[in-house]
C-alpha atoms as a PDB file:
ATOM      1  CA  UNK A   1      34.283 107.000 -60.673  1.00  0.00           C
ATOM      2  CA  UNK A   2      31.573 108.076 -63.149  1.00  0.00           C
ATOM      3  CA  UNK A   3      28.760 105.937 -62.954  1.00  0.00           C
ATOM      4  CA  UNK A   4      29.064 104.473 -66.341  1.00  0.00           C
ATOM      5  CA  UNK A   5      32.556 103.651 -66.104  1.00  0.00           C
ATOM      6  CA  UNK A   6      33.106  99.764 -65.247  1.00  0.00           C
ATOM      7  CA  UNK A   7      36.078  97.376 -64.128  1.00  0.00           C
ATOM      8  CA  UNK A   8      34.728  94.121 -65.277  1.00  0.00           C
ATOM      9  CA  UNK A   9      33.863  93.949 -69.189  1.00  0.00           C
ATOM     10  CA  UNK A  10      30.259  95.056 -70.283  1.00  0.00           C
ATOM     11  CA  UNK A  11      27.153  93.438 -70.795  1.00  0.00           C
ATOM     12  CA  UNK A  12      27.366  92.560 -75.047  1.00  0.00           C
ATOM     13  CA  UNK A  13      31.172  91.041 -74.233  1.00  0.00           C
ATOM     14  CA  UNK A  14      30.466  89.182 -71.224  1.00  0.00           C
ATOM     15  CA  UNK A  15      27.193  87.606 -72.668  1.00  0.00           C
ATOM     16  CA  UNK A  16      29.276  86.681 -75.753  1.00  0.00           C
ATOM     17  CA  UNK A  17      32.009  85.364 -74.491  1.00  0.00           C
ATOM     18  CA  UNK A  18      29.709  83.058 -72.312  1.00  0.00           C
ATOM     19  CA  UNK A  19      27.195  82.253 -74.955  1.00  0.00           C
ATOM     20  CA  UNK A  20      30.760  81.232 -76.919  1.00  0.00           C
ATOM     21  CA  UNK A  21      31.935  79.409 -74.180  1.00  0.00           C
ATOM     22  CA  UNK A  22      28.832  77.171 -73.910  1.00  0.00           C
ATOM     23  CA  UNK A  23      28.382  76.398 -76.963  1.00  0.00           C
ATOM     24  CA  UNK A  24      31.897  74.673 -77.249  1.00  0.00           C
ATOM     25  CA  UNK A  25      32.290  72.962 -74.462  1.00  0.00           C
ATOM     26  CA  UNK A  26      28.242  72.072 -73.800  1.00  0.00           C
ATOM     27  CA  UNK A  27      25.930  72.617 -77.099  1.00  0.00           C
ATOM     28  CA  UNK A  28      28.265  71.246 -79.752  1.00  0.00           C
ATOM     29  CA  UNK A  29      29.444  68.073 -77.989  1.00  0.00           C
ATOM     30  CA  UNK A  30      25.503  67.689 -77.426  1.00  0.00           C
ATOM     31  CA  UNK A  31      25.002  68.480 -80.860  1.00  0.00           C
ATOM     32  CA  UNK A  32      27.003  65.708 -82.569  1.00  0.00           C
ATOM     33  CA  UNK A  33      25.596  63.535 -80.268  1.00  0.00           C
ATOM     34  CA  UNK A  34      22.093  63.552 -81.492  1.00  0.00           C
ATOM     35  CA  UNK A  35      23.259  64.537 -84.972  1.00  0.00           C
ATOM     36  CA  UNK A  36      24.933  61.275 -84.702  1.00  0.00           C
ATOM     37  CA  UNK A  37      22.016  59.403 -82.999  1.00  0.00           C
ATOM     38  CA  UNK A  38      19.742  60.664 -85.981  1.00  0.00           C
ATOM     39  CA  UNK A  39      21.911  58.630 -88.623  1.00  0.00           C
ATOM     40  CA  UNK A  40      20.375  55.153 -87.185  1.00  0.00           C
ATOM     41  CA  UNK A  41      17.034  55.858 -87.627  1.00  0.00           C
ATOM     42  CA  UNK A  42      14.245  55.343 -85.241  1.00  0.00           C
ATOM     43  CA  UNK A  43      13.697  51.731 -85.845  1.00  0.00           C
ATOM     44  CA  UNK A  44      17.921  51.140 -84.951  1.00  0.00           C
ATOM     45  CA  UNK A  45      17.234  53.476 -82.089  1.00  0.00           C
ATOM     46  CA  UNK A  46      14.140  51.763 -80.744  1.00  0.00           C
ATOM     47  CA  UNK A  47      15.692  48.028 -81.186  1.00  0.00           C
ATOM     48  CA  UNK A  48      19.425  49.522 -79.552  1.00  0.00           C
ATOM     49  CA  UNK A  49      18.031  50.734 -76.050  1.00  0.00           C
ATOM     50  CA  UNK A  50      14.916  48.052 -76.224  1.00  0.00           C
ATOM     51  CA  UNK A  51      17.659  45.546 -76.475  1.00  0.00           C
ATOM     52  CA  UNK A  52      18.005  43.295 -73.494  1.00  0.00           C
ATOM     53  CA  UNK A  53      21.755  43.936 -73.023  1.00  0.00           C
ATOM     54  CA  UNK A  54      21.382  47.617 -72.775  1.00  0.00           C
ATOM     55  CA  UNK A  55      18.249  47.922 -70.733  1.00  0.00           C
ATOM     56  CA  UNK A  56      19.803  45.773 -68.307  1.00  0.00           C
ATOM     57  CA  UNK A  57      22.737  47.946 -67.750  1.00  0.00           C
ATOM     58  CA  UNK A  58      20.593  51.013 -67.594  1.00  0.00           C
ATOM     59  CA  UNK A  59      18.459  49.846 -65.422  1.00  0.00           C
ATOM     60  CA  UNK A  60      21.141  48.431 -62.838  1.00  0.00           C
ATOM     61  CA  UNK A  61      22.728  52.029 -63.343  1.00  0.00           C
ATOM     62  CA  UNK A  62      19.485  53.919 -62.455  1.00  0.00           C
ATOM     63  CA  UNK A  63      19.497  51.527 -59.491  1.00  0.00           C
ATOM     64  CA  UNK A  64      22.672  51.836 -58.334  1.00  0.00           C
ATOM     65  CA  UNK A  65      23.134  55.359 -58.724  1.00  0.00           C
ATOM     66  CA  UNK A  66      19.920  56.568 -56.953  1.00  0.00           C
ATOM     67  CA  UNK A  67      20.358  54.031 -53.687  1.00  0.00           C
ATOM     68  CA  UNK A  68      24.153  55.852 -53.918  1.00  0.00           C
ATOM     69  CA  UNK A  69      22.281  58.946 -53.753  1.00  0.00           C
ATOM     70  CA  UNK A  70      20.085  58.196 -51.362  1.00  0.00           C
ATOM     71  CA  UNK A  71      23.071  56.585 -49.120  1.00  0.00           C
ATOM     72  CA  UNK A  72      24.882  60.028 -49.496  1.00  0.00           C
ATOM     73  CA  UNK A  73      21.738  61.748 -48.499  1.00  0.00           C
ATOM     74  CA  UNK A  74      21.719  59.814 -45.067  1.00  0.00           C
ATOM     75  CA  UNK A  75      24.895  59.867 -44.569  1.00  0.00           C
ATOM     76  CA  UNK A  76      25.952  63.579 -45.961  1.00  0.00           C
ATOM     77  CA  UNK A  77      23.363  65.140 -43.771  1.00  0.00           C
ATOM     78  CA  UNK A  78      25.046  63.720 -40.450  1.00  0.00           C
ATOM     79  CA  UNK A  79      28.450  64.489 -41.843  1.00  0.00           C
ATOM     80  CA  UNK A  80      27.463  68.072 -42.555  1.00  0.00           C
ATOM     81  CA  UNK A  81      25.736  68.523 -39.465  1.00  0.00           C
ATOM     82  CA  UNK A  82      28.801  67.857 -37.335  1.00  0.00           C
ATOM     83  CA  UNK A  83      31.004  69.356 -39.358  1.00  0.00           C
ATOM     84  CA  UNK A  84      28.664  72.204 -39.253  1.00  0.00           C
ATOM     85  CA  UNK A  85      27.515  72.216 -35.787  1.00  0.00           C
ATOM     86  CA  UNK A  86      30.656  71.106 -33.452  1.00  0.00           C
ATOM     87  CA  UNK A  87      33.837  71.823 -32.541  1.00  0.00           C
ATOM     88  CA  UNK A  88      36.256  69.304 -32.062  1.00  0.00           C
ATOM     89  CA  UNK A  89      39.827  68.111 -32.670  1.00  0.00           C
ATOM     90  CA  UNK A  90      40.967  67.686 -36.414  1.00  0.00           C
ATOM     91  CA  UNK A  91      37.859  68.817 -37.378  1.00  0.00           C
ATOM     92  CA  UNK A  92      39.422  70.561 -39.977  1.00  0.00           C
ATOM     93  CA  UNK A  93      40.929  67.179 -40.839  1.00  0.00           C
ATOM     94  CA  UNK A  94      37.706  65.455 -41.789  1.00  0.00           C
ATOM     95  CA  UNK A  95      36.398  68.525 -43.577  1.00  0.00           C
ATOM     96  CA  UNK A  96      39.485  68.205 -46.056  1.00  0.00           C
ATOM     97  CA  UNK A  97      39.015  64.540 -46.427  1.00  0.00           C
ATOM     98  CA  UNK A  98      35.178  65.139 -47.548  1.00  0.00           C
ATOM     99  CA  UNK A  99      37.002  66.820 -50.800  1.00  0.00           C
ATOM    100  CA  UNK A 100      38.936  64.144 -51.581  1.00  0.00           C
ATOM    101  CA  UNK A 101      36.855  62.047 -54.264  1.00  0.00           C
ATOM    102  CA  UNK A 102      36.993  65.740 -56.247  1.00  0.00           C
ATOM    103  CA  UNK A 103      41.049  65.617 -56.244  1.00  0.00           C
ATOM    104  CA  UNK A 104      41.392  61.536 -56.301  1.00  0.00           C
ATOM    105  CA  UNK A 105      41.718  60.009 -60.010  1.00  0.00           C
ATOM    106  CA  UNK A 106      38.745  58.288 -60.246  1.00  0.00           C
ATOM    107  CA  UNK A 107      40.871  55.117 -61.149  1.00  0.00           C
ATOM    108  CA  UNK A 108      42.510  55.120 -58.384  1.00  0.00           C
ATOM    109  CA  UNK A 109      39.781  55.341 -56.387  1.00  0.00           C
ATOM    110  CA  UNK A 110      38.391  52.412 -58.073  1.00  0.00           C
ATOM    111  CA  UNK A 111      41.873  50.300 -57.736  1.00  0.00           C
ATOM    112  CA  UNK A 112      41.627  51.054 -53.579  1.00  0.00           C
ATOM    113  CA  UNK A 113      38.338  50.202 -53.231  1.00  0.00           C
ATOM    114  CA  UNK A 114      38.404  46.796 -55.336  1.00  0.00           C
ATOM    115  CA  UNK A 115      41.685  46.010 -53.153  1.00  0.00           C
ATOM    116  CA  UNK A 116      39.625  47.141 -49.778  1.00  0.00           C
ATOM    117  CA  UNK A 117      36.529  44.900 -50.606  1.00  0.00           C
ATOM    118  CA  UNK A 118      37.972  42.022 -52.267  1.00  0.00           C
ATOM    119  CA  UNK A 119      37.514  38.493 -50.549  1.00  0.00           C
ATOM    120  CA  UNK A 120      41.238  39.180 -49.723  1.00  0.00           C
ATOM    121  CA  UNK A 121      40.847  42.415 -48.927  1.00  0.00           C
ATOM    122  CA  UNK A 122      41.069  43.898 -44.970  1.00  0.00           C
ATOM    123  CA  UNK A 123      37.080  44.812 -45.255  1.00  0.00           C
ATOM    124  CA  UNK A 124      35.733  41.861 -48.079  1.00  0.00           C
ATOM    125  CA  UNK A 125      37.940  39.141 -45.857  1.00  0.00           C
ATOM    126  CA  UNK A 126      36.504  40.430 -42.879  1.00  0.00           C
ATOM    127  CA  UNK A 127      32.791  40.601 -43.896  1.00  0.00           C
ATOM    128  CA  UNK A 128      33.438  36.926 -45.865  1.00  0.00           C
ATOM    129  CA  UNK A 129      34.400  35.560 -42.619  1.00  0.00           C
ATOM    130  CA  UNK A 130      31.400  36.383 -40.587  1.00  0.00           C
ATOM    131  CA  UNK A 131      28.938  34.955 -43.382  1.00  0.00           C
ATOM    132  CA  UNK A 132      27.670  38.684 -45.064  1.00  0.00           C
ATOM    133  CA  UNK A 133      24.901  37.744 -47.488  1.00  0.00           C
ATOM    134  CA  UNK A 134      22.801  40.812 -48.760  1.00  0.00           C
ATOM    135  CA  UNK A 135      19.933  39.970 -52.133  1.00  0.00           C
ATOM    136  CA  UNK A 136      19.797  42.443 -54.931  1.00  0.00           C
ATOM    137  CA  UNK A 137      16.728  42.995 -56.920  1.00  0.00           C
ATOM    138  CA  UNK A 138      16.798  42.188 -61.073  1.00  0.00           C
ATOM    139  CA  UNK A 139      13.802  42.389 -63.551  1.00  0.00           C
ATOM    140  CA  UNK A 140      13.648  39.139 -65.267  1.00  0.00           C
ATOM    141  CA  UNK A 141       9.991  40.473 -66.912  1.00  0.00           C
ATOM    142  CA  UNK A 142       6.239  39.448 -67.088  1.00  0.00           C
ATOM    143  CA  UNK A 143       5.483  35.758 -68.021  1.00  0.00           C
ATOM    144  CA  UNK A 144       4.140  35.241 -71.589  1.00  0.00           C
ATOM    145  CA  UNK A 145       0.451  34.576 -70.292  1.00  0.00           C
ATOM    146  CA  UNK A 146       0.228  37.880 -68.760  1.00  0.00           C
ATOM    147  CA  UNK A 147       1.453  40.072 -65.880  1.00  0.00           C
ATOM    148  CA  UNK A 148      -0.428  38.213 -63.264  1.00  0.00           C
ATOM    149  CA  UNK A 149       1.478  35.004 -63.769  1.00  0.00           C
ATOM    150  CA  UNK A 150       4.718  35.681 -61.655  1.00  0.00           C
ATOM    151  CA  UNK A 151       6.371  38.802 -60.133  1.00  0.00           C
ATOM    152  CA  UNK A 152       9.138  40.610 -62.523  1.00  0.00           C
ATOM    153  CA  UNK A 153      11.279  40.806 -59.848  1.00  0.00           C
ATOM    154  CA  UNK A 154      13.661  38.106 -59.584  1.00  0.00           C
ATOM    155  CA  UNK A 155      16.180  38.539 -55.834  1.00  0.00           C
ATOM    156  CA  UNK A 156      19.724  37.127 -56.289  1.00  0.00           C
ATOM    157  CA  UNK A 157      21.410  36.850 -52.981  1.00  0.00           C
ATOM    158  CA  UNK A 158      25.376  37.902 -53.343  1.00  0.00           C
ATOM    159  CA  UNK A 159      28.362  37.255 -50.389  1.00  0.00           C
ATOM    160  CA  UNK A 160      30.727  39.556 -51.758  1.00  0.00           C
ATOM    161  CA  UNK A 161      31.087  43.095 -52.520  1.00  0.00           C
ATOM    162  CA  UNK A 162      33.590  42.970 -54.922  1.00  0.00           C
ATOM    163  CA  UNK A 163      32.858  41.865 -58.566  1.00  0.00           C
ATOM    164  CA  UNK A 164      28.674  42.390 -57.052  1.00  0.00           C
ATOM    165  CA  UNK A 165      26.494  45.647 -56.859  1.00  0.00           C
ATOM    166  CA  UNK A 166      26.603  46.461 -53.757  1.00  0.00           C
ATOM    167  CA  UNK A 167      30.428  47.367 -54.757  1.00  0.00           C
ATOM    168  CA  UNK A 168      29.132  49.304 -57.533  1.00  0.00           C
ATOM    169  CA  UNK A 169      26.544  50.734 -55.002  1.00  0.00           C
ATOM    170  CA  UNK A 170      30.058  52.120 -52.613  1.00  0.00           C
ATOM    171  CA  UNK A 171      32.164  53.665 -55.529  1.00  0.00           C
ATOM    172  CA  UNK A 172      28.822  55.773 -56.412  1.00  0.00           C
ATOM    173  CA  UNK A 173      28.799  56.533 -53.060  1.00  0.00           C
ATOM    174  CA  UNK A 174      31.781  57.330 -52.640  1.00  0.00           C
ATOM    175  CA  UNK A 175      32.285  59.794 -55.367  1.00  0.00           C
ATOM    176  CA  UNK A 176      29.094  61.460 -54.635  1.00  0.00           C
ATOM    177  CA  UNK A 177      29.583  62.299 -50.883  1.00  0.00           C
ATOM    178  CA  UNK A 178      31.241  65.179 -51.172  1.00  0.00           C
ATOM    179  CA  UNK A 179      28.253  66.995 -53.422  1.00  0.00           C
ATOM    180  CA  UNK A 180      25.761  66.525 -50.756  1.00  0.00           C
ATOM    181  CA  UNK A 181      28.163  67.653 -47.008  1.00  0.00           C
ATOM    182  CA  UNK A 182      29.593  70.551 -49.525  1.00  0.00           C
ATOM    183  CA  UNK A 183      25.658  71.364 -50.729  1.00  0.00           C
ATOM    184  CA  UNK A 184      24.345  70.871 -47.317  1.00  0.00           C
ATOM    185  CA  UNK A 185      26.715  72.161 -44.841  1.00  0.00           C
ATOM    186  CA  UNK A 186      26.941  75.499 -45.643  1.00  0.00           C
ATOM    187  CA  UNK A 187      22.874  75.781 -44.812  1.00  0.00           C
ATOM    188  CA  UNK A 188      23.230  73.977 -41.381  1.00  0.00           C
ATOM    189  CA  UNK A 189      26.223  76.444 -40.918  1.00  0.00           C
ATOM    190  CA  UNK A 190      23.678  79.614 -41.476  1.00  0.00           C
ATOM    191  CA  UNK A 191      20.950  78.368 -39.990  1.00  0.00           C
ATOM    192  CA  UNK A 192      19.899  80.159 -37.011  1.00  0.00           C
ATOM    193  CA  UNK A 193      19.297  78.510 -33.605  1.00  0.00           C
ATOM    194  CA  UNK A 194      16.691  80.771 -32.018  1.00  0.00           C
ATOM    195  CA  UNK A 195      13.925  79.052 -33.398  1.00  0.00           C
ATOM    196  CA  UNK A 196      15.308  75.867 -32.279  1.00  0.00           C
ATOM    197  CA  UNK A 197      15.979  77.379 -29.258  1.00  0.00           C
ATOM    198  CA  UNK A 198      12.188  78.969 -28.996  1.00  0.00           C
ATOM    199  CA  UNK A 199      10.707  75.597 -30.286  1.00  0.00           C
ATOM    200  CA  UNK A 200      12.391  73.879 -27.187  1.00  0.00           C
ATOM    201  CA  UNK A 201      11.608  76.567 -24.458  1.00  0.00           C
ATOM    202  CA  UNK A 202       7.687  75.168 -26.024  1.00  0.00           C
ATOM    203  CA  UNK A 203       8.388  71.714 -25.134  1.00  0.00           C
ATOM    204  CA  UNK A 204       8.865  70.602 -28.555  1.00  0.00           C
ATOM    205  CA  UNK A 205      11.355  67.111 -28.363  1.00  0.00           C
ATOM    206  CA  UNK A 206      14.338  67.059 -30.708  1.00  0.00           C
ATOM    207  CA  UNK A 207      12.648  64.676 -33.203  1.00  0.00           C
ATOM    208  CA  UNK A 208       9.613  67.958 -33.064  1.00  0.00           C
ATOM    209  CA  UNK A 209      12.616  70.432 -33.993  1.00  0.00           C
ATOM    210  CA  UNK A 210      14.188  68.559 -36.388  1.00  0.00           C
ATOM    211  CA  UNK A 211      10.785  67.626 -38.435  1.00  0.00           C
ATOM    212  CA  UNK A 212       9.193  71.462 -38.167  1.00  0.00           C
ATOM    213  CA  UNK A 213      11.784  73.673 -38.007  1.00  0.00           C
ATOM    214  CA  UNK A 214      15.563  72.026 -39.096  1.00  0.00           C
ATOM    215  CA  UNK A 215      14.363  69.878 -41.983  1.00  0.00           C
ATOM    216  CA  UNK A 216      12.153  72.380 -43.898  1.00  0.00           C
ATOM    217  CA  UNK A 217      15.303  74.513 -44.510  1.00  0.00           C
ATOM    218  CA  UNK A 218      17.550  72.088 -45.362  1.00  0.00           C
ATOM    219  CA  UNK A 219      15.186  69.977 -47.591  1.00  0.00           C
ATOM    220  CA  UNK A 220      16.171  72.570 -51.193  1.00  0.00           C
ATOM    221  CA  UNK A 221      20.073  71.769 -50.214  1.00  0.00           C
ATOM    222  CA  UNK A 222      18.880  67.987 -49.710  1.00  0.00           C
ATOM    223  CA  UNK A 223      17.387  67.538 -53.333  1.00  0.00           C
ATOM    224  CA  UNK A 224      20.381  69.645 -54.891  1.00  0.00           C
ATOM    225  CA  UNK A 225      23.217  67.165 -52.980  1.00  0.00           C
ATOM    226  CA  UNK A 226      20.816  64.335 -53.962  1.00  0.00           C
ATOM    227  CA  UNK A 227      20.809  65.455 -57.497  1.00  0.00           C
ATOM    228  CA  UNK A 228      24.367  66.531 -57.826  1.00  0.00           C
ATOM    229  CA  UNK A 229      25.470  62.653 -56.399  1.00  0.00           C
ATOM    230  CA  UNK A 230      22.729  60.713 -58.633  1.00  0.00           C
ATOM    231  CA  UNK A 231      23.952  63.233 -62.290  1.00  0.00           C
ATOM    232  CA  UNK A 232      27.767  61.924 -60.740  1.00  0.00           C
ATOM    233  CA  UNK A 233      26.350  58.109 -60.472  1.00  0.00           C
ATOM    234  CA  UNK A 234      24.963  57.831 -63.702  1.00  0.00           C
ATOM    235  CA  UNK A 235      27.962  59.434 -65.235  1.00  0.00           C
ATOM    236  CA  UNK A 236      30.915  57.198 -63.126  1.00  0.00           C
ATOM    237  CA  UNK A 237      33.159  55.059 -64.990  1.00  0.00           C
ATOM    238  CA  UNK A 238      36.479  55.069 -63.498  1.00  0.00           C
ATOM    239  CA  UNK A 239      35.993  54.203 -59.986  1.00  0.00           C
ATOM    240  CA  UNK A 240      32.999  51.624 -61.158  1.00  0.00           C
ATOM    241  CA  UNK A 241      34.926  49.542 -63.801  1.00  0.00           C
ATOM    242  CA  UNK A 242      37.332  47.416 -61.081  1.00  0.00           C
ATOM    243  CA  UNK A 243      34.858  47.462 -58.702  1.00  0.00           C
ATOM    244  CA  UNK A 244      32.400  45.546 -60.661  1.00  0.00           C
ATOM    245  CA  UNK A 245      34.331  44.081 -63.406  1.00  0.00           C
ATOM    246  CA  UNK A 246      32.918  42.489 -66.514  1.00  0.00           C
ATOM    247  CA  UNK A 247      30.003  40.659 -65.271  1.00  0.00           C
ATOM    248  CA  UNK A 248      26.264  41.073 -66.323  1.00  0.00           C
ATOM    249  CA  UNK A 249      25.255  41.441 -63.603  1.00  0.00           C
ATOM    250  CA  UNK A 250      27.190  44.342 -62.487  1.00  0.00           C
ATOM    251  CA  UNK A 251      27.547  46.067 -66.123  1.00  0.00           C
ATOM    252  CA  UNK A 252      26.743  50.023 -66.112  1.00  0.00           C
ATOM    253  CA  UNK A 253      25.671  51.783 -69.207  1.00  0.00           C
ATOM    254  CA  UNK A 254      29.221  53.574 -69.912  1.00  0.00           C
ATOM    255  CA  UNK A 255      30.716  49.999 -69.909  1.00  0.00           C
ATOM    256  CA  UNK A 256      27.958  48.949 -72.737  1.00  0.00           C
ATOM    257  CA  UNK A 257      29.260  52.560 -74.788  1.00  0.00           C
ATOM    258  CA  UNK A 258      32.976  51.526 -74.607  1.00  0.00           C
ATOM    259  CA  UNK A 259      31.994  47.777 -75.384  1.00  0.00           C
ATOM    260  CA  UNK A 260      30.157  48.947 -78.417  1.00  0.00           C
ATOM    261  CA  UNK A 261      32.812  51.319 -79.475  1.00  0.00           C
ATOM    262  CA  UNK A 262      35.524  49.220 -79.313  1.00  0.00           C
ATOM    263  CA  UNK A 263      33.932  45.914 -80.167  1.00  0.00           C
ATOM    264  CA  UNK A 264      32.531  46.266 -83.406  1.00  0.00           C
ATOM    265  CA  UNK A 265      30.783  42.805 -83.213  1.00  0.00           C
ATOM    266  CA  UNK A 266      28.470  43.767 -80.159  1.00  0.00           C
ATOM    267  CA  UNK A 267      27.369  47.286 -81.803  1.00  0.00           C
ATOM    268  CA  UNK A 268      28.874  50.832 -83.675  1.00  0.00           C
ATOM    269  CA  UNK A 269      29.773  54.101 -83.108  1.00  0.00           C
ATOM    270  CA  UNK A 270      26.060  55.170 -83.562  1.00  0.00           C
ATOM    271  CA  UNK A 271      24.541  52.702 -81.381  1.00  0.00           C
ATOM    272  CA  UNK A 272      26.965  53.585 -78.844  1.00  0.00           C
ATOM    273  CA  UNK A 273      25.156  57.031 -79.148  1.00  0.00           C
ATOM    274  CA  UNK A 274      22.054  56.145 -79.278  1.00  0.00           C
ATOM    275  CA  UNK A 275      22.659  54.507 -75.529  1.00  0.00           C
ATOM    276  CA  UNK A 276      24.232  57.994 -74.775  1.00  0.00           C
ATOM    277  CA  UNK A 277      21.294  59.640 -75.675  1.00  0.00           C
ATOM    278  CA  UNK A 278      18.828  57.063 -73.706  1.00  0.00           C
ATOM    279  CA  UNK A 279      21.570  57.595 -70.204  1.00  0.00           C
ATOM    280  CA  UNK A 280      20.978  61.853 -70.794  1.00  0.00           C
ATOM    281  CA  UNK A 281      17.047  61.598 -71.411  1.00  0.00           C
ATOM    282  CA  UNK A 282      17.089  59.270 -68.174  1.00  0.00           C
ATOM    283  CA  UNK A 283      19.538  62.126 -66.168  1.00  0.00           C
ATOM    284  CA  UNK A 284      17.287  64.968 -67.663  1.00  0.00           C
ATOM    285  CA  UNK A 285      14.548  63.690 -66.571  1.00  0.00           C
ATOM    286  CA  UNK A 286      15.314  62.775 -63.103  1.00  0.00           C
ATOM    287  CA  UNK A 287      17.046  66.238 -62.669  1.00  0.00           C
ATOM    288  CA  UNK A 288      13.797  67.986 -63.895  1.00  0.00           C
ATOM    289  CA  UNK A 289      11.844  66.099 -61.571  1.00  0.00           C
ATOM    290  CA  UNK A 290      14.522  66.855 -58.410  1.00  0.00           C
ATOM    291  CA  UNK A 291      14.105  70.420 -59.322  1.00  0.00           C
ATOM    292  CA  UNK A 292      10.005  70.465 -59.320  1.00  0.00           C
ATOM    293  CA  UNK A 293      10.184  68.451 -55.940  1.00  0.00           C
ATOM    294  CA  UNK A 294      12.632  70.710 -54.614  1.00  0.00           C
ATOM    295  CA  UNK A 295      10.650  74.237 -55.962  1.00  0.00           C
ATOM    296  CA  UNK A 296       7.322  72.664 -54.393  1.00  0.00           C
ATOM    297  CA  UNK A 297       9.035  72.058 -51.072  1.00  0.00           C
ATOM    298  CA  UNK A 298      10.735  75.776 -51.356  1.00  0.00           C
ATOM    299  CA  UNK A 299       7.218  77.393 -51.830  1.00  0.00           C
ATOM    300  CA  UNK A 300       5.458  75.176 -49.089  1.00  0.00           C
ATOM    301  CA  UNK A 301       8.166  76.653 -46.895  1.00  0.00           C
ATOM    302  CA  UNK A 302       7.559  79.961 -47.432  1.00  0.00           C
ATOM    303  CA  UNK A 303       4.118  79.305 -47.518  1.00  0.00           C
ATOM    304  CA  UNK A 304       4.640  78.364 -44.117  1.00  0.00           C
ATOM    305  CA  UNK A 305       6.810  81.006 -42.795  1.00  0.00           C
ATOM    306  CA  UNK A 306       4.493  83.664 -44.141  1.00  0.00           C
ATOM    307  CA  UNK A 307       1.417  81.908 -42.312  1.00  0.00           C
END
């Protein structure tokens, strides 16, 4: 085959059809949205995500979603780590069950947990019966005379997860999971054991390995799982809307957009986008700030290495 002769199409056709391709599905839809924004004005934008009812819900959202993250974090890394390390029966079992949030209709997902961790539910009964109690944090503000006059924070203690935030908290969770074993396992999977191996014939203790030699590679596949699972949180709606219900106190800022969509009393079409806009600054910026973190810790490694 001649060296300029190619199977797959060219470099003008491929770039086209993929500049094409975003900009339909990605930069118009984005597009409208602030074109959309723009018609309210600053002032209407300002007063719309200043407004107590919609910082509220972003603010419980931001919450939620990054302890979810966090949770997944924990929890991913152990999951990946044995499905990455060991060898056992139905392995293969529990690997295919990590996937499942990605095939499950997020409302369904929402209807089983609800059912699972109502008050009649096998897990809420269960947890109801032995007295669970767990406080939740919620900014009430500063006091008129000044900052130094009371703490902001006001701690409401909940016994149910159901119809609460910790509920919210578990459908985040749960449909963020499978970003962070599916990010992270494939590292642990290719990471080599010789330098464990070497760091241990040096006396190093486990905790020493894990610390020096295990965590420093898997930290960039850490911040990518624990951005993938917070952009997922922040975006939920499905498996978030029976779990919480309509309650203040458990209201997430897609349930504010469809309120002020559909009830034209409470907001419009426009204010609706302007809290839109306000939810994708607050992803942007969270992702942007993930990705520094995790580019630091990538050039400390090498850094290291190359020492």
């Amino acid at each position: 085959m001649s060296r300029g002769a190619r199977v797959l199409p060219g470099f003008s056709l491929s770039l086209g059809v993929t500049v094409l391709y975003l900009s339909l599905v990605v930069l118009l839809p984005l597009s409208a949205l602030f074109l959309r924004t723009a018609e309210l004005g600053w002032g209407r934008f300002y007063q719309v995500i200043t407004s107590s009812w919609v910082a509220a819900a972003v603010r419980f959202t931001l919450g939620a979603s990054i302890l979810a993250a966090l949770l997944n974090v924990a929890v991913g890394l152990l999951i990946a780590w044995v499905l990455g390390r060991y060898t056992f029966p139905f392995s293969r079992v529990i690997d295919a069950v990590i996937d499942l949030p990605f095939a499950l209709p997020t409302a369904v997902a929402g209807i089983a947990l609800s059912t699972l961790y109502a008050e009649t539910g096998l897990l809420g009964g269960a947890l109801s019966s032995v007295g669970f109690r767990y406080p939740w944090p919620a900014w009430r503000g500063f006091a008129d005379e000044g900052w130094w006059r009371g703490w902001p924070i006001e701690w409401t203690v909940y016994d149910r997860i159901s119809l609460a935030p910790l509920g919210v908290v578990i459908a985040m969770a749960f449909v963020g999971l499978p970003f962070v074993v599916r990010t992270v396992q494939p590292v642990i999977e290719d990471l080599s054991r010789d330098v464990e191996e070497s760091a241990a014939t040096l006396g190093a203790s486990r905790f020493q390995i894990f610390r020096a030699v295990v965590l420093p590679e898997l930290a960039p596949a850490l911040l990518t799982g624990f951005a993938l699972a917070l952009a997922r949180g922040l975006g939920e709606y499905g498996s978030v809307i029976f779990i919480s219900g309509n309650r203040p106190d458990t209201e997430i800022a897609s349930q504010v957009i469809i309120k002020m969509i559909e009830v034209n009393e409470t907001g419009t079409y426009a204010d609706a986008t302007a809290v839109a806009v306000l939810l994708l600054g607050a992803s942007f910026a969270l992702l942007l700030a993930i990705n520094l973190l995790q580019r630091s810790a990538a050039r400390a490694h090498a850094g290291r290495a190359a020492g």
